[in-house]
PDB file of N, CA and C in Angstrom:
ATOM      1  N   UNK A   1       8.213  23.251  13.494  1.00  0.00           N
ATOM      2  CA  UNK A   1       8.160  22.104  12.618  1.00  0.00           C
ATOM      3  C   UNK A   1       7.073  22.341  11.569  1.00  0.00           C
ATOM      4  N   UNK A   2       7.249  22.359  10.210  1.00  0.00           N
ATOM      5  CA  UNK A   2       6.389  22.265   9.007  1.00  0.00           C
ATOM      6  C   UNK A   2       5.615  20.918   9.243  1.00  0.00           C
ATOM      7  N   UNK A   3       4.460  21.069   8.797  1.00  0.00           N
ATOM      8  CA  UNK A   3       2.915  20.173   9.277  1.00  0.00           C
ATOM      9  C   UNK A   3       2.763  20.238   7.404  1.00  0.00           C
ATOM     10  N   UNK A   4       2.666  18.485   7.606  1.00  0.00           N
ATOM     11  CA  UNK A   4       1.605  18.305   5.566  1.00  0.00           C
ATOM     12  C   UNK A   4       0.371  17.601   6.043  1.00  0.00           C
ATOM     13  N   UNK A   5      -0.499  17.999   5.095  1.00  0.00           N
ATOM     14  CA  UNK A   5      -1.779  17.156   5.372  1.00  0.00           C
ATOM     15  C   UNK A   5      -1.407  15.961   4.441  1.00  0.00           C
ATOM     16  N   UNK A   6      -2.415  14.942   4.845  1.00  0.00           N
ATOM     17  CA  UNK A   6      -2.241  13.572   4.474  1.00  0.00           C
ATOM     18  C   UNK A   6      -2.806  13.709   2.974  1.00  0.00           C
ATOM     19  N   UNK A   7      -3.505  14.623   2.458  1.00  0.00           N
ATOM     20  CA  UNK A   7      -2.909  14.764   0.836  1.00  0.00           C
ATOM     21  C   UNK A   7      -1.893  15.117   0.226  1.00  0.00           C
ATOM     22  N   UNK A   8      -0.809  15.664   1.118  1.00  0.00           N
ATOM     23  CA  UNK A   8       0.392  16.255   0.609  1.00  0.00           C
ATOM     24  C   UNK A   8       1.141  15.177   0.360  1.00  0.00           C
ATOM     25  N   UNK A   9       0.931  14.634   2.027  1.00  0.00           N
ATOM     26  CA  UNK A   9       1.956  13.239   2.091  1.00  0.00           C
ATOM     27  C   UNK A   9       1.719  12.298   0.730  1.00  0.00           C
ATOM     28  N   UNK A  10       0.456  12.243   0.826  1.00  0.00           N
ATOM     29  CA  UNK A  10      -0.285  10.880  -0.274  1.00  0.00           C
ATOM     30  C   UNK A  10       0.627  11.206  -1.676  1.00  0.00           C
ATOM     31  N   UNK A  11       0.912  12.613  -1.980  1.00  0.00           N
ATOM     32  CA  UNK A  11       1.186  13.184  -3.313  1.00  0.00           C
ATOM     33  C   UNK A  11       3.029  12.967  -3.194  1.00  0.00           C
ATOM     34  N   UNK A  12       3.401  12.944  -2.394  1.00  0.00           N
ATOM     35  CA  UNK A  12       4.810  12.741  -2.204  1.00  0.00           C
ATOM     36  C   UNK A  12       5.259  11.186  -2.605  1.00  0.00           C
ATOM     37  N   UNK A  13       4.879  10.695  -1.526  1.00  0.00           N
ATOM     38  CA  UNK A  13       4.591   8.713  -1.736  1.00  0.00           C
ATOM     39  C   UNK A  13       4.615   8.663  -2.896  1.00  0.00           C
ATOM     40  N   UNK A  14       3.601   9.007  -3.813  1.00  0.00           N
ATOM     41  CA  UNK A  14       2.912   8.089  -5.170  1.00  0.00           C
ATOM     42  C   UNK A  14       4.325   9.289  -6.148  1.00  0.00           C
ATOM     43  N   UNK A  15       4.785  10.135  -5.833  1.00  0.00           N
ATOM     44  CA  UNK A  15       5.686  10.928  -6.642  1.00  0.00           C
ATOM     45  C   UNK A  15       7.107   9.769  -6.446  1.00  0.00           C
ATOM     46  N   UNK A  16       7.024   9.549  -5.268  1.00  0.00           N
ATOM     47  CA  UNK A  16       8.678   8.416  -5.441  1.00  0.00           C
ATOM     48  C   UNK A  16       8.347   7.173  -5.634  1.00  0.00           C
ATOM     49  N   UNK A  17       6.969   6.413  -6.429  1.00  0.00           N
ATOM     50  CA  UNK A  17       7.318   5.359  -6.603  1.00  0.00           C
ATOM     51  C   UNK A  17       7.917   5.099  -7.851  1.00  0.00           C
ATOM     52  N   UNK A  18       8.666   3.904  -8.015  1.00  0.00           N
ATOM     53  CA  UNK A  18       9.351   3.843  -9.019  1.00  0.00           C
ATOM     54  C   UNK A  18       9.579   2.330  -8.813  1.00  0.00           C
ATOM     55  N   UNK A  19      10.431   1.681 -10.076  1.00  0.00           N
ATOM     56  CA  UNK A  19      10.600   0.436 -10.198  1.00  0.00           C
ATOM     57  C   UNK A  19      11.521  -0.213  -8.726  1.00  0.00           C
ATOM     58  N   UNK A  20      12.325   0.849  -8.777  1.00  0.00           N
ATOM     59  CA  UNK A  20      13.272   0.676  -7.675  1.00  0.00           C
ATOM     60  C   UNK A  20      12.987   0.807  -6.337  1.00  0.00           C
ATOM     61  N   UNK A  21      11.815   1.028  -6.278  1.00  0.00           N
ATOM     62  CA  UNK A  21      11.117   1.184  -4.695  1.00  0.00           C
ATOM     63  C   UNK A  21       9.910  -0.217  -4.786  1.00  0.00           C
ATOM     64  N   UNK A  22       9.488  -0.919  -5.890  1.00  0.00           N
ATOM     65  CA  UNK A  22       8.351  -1.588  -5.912  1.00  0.00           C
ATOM     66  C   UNK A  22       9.022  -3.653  -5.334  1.00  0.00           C
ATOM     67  N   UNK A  23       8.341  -3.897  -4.704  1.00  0.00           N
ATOM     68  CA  UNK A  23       8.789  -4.682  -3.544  1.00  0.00           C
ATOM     69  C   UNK A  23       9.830  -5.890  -4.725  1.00  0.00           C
ATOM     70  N   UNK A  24       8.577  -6.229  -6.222  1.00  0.00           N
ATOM     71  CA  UNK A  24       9.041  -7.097  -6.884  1.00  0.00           C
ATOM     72  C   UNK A  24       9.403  -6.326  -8.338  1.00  0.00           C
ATOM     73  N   UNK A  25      10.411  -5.617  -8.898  1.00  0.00           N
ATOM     74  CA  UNK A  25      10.624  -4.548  -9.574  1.00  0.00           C
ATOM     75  C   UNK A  25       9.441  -5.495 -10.825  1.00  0.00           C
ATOM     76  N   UNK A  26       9.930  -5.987 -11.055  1.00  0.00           N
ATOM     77  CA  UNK A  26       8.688  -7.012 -12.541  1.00  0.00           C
ATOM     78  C   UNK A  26       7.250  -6.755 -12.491  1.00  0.00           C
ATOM     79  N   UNK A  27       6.694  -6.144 -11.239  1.00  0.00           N
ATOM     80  CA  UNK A  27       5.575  -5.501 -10.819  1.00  0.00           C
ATOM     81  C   UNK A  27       5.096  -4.495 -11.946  1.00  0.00           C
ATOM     82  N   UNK A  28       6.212  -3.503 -11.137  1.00  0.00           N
ATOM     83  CA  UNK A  28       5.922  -2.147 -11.924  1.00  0.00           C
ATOM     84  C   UNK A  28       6.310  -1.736 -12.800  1.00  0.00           C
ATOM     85  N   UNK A  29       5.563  -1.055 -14.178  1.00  0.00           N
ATOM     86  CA  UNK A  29       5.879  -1.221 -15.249  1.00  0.00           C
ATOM     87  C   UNK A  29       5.370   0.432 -15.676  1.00  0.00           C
ATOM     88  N   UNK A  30       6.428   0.840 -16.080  1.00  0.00           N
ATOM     89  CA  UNK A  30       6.204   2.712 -16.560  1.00  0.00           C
ATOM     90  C   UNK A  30       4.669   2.719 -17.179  1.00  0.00           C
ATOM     91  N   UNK A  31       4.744   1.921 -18.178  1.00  0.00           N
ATOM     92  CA  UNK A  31       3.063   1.966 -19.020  1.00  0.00           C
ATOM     93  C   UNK A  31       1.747   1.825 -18.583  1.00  0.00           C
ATOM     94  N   UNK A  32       2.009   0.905 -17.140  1.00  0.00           N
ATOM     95  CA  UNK A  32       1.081   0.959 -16.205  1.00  0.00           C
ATOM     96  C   UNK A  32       0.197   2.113 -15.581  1.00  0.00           C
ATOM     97  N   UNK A  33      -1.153   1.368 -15.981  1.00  0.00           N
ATOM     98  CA  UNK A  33      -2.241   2.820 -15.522  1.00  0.00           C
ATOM     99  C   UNK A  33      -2.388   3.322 -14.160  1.00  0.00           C
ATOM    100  N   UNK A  34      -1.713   2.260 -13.386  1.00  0.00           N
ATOM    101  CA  UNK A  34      -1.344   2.542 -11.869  1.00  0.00           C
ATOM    102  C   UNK A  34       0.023   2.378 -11.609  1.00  0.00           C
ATOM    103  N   UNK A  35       1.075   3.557 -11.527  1.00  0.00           N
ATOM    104  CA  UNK A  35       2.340   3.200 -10.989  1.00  0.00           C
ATOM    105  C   UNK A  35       2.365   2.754  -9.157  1.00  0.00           C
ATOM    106  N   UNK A  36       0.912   2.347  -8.567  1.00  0.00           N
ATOM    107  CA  UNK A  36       1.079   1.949  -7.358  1.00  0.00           C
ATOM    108  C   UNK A  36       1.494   0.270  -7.280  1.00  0.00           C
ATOM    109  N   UNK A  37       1.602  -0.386  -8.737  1.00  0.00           N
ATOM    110  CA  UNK A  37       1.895  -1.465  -8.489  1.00  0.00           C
ATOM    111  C   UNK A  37       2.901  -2.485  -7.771  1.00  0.00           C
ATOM    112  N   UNK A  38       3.297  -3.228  -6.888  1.00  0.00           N
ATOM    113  CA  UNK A  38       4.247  -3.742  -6.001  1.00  0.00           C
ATOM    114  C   UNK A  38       4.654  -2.431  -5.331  1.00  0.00           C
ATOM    115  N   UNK A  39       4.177  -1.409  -4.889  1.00  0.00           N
ATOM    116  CA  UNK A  39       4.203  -0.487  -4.119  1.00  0.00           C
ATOM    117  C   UNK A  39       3.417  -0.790  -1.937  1.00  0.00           C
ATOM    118  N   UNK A  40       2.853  -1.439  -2.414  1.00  0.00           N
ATOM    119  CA  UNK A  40       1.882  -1.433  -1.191  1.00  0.00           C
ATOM    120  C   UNK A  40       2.454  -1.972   0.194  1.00  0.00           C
ATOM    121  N   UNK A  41       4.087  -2.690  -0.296  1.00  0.00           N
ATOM    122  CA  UNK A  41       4.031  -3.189   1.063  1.00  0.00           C
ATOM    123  C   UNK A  41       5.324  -1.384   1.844  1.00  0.00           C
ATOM    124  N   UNK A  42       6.125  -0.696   1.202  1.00  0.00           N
ATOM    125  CA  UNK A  42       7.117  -0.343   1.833  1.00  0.00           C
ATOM    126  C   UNK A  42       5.110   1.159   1.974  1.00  0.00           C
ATOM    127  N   UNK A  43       4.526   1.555   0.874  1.00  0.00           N
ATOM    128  CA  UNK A  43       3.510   2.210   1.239  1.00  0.00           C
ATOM    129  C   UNK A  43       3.280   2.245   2.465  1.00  0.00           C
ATOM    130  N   UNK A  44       2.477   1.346   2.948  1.00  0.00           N
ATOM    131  CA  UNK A  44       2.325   0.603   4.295  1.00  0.00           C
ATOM    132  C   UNK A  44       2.616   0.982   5.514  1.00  0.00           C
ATOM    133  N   UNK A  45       4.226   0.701   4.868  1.00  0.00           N
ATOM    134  CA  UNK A  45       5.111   1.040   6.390  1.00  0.00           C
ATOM    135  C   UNK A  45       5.140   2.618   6.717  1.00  0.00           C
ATOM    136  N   UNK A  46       5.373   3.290   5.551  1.00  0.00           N
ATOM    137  CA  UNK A  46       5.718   4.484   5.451  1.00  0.00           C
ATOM    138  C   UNK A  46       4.342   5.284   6.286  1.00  0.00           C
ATOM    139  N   UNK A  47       2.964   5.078   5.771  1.00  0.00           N
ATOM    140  CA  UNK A  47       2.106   5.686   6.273  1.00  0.00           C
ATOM    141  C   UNK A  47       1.708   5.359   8.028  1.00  0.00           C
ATOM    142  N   UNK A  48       2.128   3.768   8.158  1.00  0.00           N
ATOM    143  CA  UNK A  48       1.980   3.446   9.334  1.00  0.00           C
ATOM    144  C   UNK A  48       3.198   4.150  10.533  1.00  0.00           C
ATOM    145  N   UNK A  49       4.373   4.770   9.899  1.00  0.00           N
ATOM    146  CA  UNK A  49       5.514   5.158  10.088  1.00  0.00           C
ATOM    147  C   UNK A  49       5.049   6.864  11.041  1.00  0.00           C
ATOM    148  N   UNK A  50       4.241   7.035   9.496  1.00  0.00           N
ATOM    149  CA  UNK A  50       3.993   8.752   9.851  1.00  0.00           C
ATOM    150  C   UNK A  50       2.630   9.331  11.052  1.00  0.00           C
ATOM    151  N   UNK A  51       1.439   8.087  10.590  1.00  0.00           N
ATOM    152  CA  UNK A  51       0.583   8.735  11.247  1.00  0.00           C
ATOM    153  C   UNK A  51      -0.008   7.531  12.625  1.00  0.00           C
ATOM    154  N   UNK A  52       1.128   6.152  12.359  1.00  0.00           N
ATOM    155  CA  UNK A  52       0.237   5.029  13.299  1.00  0.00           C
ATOM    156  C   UNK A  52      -0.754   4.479  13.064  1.00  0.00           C
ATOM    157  N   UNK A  53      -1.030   3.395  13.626  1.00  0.00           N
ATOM    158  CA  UNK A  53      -2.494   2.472  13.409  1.00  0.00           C
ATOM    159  C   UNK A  53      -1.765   1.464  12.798  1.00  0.00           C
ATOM    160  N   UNK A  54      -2.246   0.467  12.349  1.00  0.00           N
ATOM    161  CA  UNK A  54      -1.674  -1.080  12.009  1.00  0.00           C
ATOM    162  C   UNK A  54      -1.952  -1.104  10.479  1.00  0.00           C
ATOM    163  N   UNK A  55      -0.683  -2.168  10.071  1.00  0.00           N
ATOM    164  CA  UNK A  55      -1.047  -2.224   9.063  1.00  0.00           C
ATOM    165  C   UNK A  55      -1.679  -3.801   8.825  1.00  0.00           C
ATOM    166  N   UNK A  56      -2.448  -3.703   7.352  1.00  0.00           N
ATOM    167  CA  UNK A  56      -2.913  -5.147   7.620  1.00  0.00           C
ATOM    168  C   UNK A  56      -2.866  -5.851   6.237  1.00  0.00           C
ATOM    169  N   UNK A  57      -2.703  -6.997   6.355  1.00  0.00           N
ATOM    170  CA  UNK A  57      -2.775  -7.752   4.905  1.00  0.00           C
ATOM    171  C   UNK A  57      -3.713  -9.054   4.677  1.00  0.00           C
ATOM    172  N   UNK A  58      -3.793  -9.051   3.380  1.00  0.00           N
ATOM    173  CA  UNK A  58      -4.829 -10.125   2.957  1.00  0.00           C
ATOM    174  C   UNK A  58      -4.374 -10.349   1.505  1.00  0.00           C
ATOM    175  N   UNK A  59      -4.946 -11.449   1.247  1.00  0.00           N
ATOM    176  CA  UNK A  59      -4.236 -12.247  -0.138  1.00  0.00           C
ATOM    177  C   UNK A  59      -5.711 -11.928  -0.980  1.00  0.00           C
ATOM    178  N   UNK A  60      -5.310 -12.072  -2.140  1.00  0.00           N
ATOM    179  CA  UNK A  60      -6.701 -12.312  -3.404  1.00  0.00           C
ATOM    180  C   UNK A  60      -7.130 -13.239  -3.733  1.00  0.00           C
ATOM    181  N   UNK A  61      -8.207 -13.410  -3.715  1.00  0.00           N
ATOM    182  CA  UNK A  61      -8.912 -14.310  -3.753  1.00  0.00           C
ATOM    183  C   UNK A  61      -8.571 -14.586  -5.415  1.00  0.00           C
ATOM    184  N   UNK A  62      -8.564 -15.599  -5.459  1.00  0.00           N
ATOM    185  CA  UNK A  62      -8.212 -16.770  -7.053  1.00  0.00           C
ATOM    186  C   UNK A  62      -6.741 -16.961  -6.657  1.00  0.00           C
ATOM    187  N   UNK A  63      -5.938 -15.849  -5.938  1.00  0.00           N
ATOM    188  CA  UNK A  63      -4.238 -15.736  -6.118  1.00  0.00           C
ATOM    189  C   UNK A  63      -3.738 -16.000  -4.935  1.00  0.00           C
ATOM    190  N   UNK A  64      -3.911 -17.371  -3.937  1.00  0.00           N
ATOM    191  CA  UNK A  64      -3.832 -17.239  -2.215  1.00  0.00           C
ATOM    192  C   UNK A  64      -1.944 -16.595  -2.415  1.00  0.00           C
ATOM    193  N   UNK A  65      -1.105 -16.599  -3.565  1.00  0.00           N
ATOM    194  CA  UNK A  65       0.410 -16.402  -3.184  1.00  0.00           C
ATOM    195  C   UNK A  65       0.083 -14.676  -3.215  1.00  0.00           C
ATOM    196  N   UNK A  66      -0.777 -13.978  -3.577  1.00  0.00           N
ATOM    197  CA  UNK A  66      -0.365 -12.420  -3.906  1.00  0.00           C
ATOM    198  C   UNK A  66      -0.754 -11.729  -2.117  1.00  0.00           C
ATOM    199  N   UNK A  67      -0.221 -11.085  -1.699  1.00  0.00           N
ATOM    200  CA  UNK A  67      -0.402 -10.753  -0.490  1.00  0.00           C
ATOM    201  C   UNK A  67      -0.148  -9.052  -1.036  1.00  0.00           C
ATOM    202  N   UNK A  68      -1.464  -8.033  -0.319  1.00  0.00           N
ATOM    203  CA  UNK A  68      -1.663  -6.801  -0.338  1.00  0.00           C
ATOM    204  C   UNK A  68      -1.574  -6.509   0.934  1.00  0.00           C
ATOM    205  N   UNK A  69      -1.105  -4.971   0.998  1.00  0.00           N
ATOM    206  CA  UNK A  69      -0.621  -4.579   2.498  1.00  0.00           C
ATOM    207  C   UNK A  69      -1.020  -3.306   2.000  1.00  0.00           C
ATOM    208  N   UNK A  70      -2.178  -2.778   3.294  1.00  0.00           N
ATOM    209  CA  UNK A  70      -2.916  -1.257   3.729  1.00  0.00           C
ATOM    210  C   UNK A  70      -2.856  -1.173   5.309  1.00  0.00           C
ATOM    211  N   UNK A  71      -3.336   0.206   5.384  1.00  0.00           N
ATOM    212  CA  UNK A  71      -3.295   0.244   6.792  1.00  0.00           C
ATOM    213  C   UNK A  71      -4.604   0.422   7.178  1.00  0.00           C
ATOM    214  N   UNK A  72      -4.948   0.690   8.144  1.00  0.00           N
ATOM    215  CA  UNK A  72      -6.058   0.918   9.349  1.00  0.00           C
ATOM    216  C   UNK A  72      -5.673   2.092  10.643  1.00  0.00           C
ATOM    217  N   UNK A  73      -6.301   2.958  10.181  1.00  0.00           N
ATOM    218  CA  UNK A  73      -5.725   4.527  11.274  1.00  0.00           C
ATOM    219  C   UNK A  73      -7.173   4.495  12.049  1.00  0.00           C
ATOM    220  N   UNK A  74      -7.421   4.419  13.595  1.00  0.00           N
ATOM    221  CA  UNK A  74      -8.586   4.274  13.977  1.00  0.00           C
ATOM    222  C   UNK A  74      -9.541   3.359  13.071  1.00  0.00           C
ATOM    223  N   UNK A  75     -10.596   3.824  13.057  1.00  0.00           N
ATOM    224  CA  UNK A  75     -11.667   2.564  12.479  1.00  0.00           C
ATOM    225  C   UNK A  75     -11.694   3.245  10.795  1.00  0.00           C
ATOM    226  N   UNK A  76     -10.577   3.875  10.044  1.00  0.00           N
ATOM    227  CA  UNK A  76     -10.692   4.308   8.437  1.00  0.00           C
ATOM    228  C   UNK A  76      -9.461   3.397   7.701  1.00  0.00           C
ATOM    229  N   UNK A  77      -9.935   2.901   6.939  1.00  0.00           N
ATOM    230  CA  UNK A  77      -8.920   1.911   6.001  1.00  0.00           C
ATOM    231  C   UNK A  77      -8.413   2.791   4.731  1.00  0.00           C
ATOM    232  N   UNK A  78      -7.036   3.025   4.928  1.00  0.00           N
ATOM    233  CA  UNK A  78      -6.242   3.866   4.170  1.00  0.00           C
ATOM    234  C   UNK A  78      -5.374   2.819   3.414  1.00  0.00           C
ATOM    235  N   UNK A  79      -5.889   2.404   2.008  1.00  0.00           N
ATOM    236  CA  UNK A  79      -4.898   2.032   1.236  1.00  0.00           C
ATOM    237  C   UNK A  79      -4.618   2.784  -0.425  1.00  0.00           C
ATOM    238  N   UNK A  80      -3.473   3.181  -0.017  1.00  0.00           N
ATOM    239  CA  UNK A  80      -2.955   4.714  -1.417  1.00  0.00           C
ATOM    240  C   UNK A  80      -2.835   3.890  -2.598  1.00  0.00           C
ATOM    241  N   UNK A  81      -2.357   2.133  -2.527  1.00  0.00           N
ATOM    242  CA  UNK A  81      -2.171   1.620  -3.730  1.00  0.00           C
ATOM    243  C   UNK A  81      -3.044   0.972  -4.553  1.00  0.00           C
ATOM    244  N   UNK A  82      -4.772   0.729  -4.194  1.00  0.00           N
ATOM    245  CA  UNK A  82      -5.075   0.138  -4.883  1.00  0.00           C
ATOM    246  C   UNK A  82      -6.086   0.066  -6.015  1.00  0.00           C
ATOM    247  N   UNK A  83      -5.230   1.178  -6.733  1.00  0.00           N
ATOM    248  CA  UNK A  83      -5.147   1.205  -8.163  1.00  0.00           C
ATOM    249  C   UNK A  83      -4.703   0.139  -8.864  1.00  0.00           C
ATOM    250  N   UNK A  84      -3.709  -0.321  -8.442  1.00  0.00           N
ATOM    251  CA  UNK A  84      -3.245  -1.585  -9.118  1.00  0.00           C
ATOM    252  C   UNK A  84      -3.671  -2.782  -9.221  1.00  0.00           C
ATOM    253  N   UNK A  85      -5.384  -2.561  -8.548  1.00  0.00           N
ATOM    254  CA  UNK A  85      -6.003  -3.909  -9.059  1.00  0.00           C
ATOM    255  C   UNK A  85      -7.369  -3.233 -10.010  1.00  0.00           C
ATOM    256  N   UNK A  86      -7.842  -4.313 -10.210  1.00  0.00           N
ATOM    257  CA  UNK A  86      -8.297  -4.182 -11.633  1.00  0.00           C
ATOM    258  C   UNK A  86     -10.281  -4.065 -10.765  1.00  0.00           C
ATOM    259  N   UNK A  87     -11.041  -3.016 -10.715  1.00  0.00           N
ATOM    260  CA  UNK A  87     -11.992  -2.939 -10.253  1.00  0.00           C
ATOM    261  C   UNK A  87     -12.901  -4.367 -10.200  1.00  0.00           C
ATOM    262  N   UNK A  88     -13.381  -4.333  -8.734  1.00  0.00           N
ATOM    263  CA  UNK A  88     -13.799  -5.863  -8.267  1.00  0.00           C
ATOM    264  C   UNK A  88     -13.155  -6.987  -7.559  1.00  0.00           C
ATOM    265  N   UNK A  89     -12.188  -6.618  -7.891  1.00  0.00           N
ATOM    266  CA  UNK A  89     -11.054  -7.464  -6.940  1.00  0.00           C
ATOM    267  C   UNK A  89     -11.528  -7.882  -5.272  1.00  0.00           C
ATOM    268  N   UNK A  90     -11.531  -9.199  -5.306  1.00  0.00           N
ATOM    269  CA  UNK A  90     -11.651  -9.533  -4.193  1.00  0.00           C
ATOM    270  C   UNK A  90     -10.896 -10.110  -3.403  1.00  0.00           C
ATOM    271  N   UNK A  91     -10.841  -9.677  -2.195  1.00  0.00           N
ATOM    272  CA  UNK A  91      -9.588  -9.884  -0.761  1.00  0.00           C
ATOM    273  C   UNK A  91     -10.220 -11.153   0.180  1.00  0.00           C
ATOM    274  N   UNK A  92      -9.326 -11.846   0.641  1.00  0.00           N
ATOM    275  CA  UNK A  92      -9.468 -12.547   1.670  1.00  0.00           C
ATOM    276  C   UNK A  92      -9.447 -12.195   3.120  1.00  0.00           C
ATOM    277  N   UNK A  93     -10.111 -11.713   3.929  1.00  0.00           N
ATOM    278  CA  UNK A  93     -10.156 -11.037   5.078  1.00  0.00           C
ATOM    279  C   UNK A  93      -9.249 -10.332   5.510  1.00  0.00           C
ATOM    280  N   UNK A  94      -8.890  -9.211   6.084  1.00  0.00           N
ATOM    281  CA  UNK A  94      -7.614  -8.801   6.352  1.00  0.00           C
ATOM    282  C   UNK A  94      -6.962  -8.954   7.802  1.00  0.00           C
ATOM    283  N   UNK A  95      -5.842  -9.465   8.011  1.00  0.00           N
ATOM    284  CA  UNK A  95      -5.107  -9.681   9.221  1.00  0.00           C
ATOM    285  C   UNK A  95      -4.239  -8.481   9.585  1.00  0.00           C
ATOM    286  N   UNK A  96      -4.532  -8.436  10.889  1.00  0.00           N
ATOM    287  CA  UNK A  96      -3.391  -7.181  11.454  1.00  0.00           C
ATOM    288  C   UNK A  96      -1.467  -8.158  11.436  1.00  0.00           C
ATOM    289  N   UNK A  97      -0.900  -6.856  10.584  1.00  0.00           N
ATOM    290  CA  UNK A  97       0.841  -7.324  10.704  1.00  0.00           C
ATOM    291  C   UNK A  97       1.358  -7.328  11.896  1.00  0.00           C
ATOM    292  N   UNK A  98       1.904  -8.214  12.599  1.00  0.00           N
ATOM    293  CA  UNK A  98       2.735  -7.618  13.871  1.00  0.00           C
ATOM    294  C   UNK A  98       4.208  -7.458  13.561  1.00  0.00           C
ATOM    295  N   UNK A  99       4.926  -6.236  13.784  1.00  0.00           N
ATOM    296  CA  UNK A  99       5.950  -5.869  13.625  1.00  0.00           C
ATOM    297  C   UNK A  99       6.823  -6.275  14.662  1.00  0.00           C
ATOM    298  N   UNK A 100       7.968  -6.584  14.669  1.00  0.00           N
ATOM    299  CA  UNK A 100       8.891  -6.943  15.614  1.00  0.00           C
ATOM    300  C   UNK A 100       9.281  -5.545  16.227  1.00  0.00           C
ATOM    301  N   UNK A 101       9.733  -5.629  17.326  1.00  0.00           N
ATOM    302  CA  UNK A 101      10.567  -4.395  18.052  1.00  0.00           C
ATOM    303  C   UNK A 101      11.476  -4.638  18.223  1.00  0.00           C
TER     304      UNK A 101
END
């Protein structure tokens, strides 16, 4: 079995995002200085998919409707998308997702 390191992976992810992968297509916008925008929730799954650990979400503070989704691998917080906020951005605590089985 071929082995990628989690920069390979990271470089793959951010290579297929596109309008058509972004949760709310009106999100993401080609001109955008971050194409990670409305990316973060299928992100998420995908990394939580490959390497495990939970994923978790929290809303922005001024915006309680915008909900961001990263993960948590052991005690390191891995989130690939957030470029798409604007430096300073502040989160409302983050909750672990529980996934159905």
């Amino acid at each position: 079995m071929t082995k990628f390191t989690f920069r390979e992976i990271q470089k793959a992810i951010e290579k297929s995002w596109s309008k058509e992968t972004a949760y709310f297509d009106f999100l993401w916008c080609k001109n955008n200085n971050s194409k990670s925008s409305g990316q973060c929730r299928i992100t998420a799954l995908l990394v939580q998919e490959l390497f495990g650990g939970d994923i978790l979400y929290s809303h922005v503070v001024g915006n309680e409707t915008f909900v961001h989704y990263f993960n948590k691998i052991r005690n390191l917080k891995i989130d690939l998308t957030f470029k798409q906020f604007r430096k300073g951005t502040k989160f409302v605590k983050a909750k672990v997702l529980r996934r159905g089985k």
